[in-house]
C-alpha atoms as a PDB file:
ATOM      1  CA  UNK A   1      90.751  93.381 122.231  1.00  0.00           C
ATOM      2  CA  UNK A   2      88.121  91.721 124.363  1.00  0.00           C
ATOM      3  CA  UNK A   3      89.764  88.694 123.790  1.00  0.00           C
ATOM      4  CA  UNK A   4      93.450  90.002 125.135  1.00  0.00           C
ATOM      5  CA  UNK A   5      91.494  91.385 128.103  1.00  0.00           C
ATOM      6  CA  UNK A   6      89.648  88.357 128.979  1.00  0.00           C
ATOM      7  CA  UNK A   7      93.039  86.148 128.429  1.00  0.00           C
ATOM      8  CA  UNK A   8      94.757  88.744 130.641  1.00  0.00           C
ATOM      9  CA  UNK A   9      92.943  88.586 133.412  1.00  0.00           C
ATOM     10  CA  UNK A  10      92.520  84.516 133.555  1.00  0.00           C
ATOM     11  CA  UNK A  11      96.486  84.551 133.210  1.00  0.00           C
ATOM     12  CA  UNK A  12      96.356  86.852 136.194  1.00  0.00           C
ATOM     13  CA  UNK A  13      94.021  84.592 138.681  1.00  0.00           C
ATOM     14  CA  UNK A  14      96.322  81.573 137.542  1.00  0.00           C
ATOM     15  CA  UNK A  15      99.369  83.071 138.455  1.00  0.00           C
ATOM     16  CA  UNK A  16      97.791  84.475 141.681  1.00  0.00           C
ATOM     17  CA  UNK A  17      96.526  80.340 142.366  1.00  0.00           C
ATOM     18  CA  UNK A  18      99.839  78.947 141.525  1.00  0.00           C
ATOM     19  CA  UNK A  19     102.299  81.682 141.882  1.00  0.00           C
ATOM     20  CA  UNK A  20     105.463  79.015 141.433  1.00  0.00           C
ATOM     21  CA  UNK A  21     104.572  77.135 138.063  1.00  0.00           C
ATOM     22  CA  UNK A  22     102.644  79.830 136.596  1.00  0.00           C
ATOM     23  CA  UNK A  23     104.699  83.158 137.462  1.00  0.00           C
ATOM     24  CA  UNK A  24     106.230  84.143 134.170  1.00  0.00           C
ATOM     25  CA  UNK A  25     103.904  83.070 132.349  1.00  0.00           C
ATOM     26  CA  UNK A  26     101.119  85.352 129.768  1.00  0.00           C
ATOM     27  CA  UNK A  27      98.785  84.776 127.049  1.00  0.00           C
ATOM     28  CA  UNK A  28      99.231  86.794 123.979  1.00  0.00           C
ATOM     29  CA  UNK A  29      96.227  86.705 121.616  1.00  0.00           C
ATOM     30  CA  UNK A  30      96.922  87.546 117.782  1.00  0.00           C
ATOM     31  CA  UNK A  31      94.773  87.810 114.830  1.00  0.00           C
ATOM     32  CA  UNK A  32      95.086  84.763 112.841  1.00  0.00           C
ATOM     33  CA  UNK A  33      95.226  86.556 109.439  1.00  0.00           C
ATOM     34  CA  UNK A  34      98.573  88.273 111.052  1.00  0.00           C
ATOM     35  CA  UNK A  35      99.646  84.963 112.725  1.00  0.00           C
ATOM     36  CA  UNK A  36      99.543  83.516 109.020  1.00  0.00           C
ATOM     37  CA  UNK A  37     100.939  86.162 107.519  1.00  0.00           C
ATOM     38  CA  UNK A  38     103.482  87.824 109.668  1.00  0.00           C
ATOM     39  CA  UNK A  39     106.749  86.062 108.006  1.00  0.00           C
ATOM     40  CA  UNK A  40     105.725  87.338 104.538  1.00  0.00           C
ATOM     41  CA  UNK A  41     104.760  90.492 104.731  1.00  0.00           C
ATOM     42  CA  UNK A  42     107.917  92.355 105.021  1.00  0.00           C
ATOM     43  CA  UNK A  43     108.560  90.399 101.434  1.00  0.00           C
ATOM     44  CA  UNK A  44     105.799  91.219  99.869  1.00  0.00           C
ATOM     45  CA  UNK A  45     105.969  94.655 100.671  1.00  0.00           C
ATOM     46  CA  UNK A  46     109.049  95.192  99.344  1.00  0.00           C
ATOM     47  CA  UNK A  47     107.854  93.359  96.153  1.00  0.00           C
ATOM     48  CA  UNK A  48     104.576  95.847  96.033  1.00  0.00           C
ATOM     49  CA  UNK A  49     107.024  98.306  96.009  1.00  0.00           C
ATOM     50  CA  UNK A  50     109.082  97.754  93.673  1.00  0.00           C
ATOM     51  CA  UNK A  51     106.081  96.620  91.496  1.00  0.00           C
ATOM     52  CA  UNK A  52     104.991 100.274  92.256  1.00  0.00           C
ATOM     53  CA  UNK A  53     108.780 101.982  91.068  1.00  0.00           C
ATOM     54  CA  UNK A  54     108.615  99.791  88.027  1.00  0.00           C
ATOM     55  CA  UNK A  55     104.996 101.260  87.216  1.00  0.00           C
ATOM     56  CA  UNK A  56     106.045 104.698  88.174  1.00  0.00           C
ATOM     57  CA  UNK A  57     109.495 104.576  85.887  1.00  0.00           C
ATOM     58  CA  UNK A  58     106.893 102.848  82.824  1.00  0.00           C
ATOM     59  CA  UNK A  59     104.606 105.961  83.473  1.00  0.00           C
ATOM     60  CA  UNK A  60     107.586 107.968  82.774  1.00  0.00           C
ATOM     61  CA  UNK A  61     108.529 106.987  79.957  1.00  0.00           C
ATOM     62  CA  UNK A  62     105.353 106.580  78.681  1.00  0.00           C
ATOM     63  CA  UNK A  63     104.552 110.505  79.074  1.00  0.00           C
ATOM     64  CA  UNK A  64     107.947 111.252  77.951  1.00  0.00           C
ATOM     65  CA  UNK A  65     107.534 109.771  74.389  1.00  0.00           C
ATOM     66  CA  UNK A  66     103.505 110.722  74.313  1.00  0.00           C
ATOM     67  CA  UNK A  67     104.758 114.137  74.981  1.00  0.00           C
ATOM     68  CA  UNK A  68     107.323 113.989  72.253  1.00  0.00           C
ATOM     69  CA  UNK A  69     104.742 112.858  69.741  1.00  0.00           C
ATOM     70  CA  UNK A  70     102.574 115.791  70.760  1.00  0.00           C
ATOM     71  CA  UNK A  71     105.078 118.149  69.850  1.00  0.00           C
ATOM     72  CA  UNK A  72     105.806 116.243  66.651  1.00  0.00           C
ATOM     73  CA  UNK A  73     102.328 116.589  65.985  1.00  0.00           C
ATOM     74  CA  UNK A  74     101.943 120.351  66.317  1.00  0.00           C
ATOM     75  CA  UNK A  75     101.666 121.288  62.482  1.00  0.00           C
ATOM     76  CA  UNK A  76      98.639 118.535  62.776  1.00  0.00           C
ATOM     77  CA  UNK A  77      97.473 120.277  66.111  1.00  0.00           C
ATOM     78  CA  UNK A  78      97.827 124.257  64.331  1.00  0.00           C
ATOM     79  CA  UNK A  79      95.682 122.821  61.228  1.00  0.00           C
ATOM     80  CA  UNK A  80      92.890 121.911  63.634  1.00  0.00           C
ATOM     81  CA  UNK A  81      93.337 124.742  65.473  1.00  0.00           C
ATOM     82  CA  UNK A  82      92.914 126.859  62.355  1.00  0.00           C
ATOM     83  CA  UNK A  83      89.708 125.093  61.150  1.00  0.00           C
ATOM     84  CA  UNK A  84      88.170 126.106  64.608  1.00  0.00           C
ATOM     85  CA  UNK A  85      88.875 123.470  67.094  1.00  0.00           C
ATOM     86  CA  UNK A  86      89.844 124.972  70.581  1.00  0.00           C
ATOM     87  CA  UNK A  87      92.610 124.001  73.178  1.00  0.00           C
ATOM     88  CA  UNK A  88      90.170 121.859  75.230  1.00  0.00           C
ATOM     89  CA  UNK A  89      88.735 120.136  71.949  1.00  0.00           C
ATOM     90  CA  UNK A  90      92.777 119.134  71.365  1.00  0.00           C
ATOM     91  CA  UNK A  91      93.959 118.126  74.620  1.00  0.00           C
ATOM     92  CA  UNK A  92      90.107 115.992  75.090  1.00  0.00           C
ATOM     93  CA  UNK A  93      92.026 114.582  71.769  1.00  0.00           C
ATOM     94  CA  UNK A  94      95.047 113.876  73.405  1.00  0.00           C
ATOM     95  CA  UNK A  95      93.664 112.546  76.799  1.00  0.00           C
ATOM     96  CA  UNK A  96      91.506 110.153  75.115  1.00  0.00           C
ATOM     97  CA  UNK A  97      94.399 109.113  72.668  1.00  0.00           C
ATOM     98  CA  UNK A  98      96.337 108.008  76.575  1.00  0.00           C
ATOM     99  CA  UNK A  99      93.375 106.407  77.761  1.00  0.00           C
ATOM    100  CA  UNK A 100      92.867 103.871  74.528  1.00  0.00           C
ATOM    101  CA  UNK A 101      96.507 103.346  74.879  1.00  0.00           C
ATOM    102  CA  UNK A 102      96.601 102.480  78.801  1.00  0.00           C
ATOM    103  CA  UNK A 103      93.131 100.764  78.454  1.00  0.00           C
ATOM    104  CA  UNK A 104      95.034  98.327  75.644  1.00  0.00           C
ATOM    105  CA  UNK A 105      98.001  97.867  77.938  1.00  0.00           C
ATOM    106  CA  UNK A 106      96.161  97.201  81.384  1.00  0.00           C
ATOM    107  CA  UNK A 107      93.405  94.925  79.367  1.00  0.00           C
ATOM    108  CA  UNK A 108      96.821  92.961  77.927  1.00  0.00           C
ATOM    109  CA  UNK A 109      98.162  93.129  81.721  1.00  0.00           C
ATOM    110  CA  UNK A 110      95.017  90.857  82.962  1.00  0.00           C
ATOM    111  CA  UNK A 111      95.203  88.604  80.110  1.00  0.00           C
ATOM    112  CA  UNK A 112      98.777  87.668  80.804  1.00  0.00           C
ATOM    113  CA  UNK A 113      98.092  87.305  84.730  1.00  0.00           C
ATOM    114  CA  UNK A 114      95.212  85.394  84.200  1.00  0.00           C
ATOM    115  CA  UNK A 115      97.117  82.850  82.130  1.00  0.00           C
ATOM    116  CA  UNK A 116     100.286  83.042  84.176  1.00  0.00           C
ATOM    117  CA  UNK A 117      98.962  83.092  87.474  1.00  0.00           C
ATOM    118  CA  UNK A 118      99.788  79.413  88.018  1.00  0.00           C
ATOM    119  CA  UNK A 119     103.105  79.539  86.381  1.00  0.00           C
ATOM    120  CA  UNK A 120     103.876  83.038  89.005  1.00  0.00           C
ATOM    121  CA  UNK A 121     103.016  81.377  92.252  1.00  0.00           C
ATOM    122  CA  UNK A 122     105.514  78.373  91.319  1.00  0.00           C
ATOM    123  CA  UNK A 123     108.057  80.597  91.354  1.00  0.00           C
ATOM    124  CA  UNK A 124     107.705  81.567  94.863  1.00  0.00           C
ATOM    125  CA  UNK A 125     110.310  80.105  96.644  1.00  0.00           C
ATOM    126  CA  UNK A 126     108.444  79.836 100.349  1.00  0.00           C
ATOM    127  CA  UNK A 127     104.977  78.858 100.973  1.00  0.00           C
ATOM    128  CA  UNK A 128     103.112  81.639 100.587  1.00  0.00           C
ATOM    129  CA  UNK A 129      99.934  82.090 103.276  1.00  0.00           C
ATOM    130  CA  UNK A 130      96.740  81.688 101.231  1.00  0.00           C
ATOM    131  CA  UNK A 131      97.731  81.086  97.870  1.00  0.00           C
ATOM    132  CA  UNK A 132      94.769  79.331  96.888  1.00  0.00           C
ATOM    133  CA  UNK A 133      92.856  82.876  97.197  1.00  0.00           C
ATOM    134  CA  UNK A 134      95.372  84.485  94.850  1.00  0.00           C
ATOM    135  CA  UNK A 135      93.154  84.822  91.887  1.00  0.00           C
ATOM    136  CA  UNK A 136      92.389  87.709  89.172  1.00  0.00           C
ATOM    137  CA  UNK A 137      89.120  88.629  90.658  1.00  0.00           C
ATOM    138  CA  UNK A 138      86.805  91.971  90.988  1.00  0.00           C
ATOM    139  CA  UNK A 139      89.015  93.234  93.810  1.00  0.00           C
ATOM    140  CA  UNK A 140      91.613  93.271  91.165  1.00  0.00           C
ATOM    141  CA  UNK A 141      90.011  94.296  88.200  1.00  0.00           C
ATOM    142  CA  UNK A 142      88.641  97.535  90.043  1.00  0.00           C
ATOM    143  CA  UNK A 143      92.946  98.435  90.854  1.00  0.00           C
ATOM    144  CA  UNK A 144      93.370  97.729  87.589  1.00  0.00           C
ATOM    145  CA  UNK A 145      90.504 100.162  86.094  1.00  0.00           C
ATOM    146  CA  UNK A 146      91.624 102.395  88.555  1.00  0.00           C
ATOM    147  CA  UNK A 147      95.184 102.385  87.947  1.00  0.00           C
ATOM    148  CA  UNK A 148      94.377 102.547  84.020  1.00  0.00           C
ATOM    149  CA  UNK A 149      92.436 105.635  84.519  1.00  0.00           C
ATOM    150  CA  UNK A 150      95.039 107.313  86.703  1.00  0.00           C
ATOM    151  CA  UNK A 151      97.802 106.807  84.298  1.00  0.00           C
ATOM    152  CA  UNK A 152      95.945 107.297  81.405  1.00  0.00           C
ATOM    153  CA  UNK A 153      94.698 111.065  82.321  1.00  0.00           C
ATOM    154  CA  UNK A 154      98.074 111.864  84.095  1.00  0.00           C
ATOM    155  CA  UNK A 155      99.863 111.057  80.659  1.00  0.00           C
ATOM    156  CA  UNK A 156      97.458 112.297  78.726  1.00  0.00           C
ATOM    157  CA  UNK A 157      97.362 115.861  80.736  1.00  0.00           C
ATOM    158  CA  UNK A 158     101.456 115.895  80.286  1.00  0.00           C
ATOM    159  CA  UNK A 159     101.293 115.489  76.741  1.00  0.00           C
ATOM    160  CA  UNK A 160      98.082 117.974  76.196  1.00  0.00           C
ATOM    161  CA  UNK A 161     100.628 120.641  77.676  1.00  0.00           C
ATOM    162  CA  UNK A 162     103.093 120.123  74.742  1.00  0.00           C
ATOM    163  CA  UNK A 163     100.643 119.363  72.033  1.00  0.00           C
ATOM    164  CA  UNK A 164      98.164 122.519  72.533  1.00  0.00           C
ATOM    165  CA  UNK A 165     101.558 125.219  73.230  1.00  0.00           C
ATOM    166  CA  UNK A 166     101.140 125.954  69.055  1.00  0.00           C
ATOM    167  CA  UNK A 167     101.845 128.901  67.353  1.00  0.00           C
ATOM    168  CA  UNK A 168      99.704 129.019  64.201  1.00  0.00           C
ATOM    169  CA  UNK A 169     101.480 131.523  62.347  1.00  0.00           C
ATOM    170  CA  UNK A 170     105.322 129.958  63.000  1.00  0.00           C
ATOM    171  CA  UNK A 171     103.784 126.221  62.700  1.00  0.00           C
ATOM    172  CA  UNK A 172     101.720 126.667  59.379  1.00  0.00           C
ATOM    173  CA  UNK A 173     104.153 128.446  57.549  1.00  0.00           C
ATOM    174  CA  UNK A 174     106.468 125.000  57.868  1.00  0.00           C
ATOM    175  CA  UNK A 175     109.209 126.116  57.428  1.00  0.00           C
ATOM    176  CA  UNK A 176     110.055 127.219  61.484  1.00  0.00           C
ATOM    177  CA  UNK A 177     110.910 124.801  63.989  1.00  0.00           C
ATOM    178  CA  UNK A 178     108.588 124.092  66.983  1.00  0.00           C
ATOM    179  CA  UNK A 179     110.115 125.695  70.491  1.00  0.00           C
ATOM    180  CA  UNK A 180     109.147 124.047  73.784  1.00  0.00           C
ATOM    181  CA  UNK A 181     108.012 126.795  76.391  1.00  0.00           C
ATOM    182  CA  UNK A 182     110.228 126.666  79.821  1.00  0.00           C
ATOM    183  CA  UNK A 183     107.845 125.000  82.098  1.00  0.00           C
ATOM    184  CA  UNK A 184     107.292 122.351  79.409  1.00  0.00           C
ATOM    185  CA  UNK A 185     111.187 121.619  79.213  1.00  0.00           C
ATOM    186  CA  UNK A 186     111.453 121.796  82.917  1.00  0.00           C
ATOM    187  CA  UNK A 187     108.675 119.411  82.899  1.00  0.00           C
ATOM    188  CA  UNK A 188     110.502 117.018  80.331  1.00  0.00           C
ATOM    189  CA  UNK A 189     113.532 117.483  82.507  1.00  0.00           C
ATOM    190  CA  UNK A 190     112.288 116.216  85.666  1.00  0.00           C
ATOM    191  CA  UNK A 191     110.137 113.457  83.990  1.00  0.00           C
ATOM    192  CA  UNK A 192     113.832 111.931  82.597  1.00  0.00           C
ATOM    193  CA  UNK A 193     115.304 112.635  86.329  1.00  0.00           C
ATOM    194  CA  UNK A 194     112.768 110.764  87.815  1.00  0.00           C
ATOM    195  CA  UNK A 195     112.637 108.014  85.421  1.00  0.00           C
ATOM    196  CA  UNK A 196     116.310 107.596  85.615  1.00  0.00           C
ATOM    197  CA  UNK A 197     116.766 107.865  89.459  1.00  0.00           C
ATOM    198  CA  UNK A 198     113.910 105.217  90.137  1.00  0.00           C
ATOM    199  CA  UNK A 199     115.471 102.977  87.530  1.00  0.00           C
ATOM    200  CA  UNK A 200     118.441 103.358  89.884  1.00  0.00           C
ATOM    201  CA  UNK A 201     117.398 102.592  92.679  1.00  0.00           C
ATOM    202  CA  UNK A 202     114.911  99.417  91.253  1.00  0.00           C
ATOM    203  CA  UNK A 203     118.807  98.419  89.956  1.00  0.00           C
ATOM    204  CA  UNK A 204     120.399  98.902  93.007  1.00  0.00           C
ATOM    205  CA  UNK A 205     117.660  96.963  95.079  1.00  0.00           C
ATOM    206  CA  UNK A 206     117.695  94.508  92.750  1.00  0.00           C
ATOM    207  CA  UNK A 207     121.440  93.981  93.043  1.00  0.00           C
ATOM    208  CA  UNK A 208     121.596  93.543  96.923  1.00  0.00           C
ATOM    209  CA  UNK A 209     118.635  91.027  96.452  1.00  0.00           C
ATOM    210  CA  UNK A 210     120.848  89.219  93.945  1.00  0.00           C
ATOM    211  CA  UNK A 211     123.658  89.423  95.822  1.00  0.00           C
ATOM    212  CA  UNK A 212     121.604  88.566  99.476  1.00  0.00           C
ATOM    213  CA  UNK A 213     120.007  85.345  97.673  1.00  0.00           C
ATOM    214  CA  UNK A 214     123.508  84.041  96.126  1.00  0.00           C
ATOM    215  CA  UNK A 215     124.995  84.372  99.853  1.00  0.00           C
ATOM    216  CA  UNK A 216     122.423  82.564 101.339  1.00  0.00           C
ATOM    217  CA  UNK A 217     122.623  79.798  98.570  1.00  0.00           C
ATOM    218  CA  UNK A 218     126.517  79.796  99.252  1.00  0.00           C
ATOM    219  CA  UNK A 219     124.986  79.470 103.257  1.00  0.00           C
ATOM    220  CA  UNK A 220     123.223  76.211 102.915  1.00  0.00           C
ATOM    221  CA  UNK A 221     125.247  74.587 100.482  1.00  0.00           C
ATOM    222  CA  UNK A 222     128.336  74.633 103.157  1.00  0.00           C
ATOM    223  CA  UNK A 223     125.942  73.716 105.279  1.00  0.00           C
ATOM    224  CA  UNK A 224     124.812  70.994 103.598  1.00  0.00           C
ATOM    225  CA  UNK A 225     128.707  69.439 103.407  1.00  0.00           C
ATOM    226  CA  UNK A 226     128.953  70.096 106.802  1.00  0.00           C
ATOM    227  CA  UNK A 227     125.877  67.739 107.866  1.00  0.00           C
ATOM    228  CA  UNK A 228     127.051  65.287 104.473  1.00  0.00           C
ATOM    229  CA  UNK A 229     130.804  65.032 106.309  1.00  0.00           C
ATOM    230  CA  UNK A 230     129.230  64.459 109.829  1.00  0.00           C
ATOM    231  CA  UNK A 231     127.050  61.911 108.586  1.00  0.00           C
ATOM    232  CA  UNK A 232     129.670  60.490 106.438  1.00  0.00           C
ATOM    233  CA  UNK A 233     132.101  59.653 109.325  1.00  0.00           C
ATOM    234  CA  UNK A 234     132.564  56.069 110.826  1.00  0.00           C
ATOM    235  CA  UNK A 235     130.295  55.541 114.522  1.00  0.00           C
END
């Protein structure tokens, strides 16, 4: 800011000395980490958001089949329950059962960026600002504990709420089928909508991308026999 103001006002006292050559001109003073980065932002936005669907619509899933194993479980859950064990001692069961699983999955997640972190940035079709700092450091090994413990409670939590609704009577006797409560359906229920509208609209961006790229590829390669004929015809 003190940097626009100072520019400013020498921009001023030169147009006010030479108010012919330097009338419409101005100084505009930007960042250089936005300078560098301005013409790939937009993109990799849109790729940190989709990155972000794809995690959401995994989450999803995830909680939808740890939730269906808890209520598979709930003969298992009624025997414990009978020997003592209380609802928090099942669903601390449960939650940590979520956590070793999304610890396992986000440690596997580093390992395979760390050794295809070279192989990812070739793909990128531009030249990406910076790309020499792109590196699996602390910075992202604290989002990635973070993230890990996020998703690992928040699954855990939705699958304590189907594996700790027992009945101990109806469930040790065998021979009765569990029956989900109505909030945990409705819960199930919108965990499936969710999953299958964000996997909708991941497919439909991912469509128009396809279909924006192809144009663009159909683009330069007339462009490229237009140049080849006007090159290719006699002086």
């Amino acid at each position: 800011e003190q940097a626009r103001a100072q520019m400013k006002e020498i921009a001023t006292r030169q147009a006010e000395r030479h108010p012919v050559q330097d009338k419409d001109w101005y100084v505009a003073v930007t960042p250089l980490l936005d300078f560098e980065t301005q013409a790939v932002r937009p993109t990799l936005r849109v790729l940190l958001a989709a990155v972000g669907g794809l995690l959401l619509i995994a989450c999803a899933n995830i909680s939808n089949l740890m939730f269906v194993r808890a209520t598979t479980r709930h003969r298992e859950m009624a025997v414990r329950m009978a020997l003592g064990a209380g609802r928090a001692r099942i669903s601390a069961q449960l939650i940590t059962e979520s956590l070793m699983l999304a610890l396992v999955g986000g440690a596997l997640g580093v390992v395979l960026t760390k050794w295809g972190l070279d192989g990812l940035l070739a793909l990128v079709p531009f030249a990406l600002p910076r790309a020499c700092e792109i590196a699996v450091d602390g910075r992202v090994l604290s989002f990635t504990v973070a993230t890990v413990l996020i998703v690992g409670l928040g699954v855990g939590l939705i699958s304590a709420l189907g594996g700790t609704r027992v009945t101990l009577l109806a469930s040790l006797q065998g021979g009765q089928k569990f029956s989900e409560g109505p909030r945990v359906g409705a819960l199930r229920r919108i965990l499936i909508v969710a999953q299958v509208a964000l996997t909708l609209v991941l497919l439909s961006v991912a469509g128009l991308l396809v279909s924006s790229v192809a144009r663009l590829f159909r683009a330069a390669r007339c462009l490229f026999r237009c140049v080849e004929r006007r090159l290719s015809r006699p002086q």
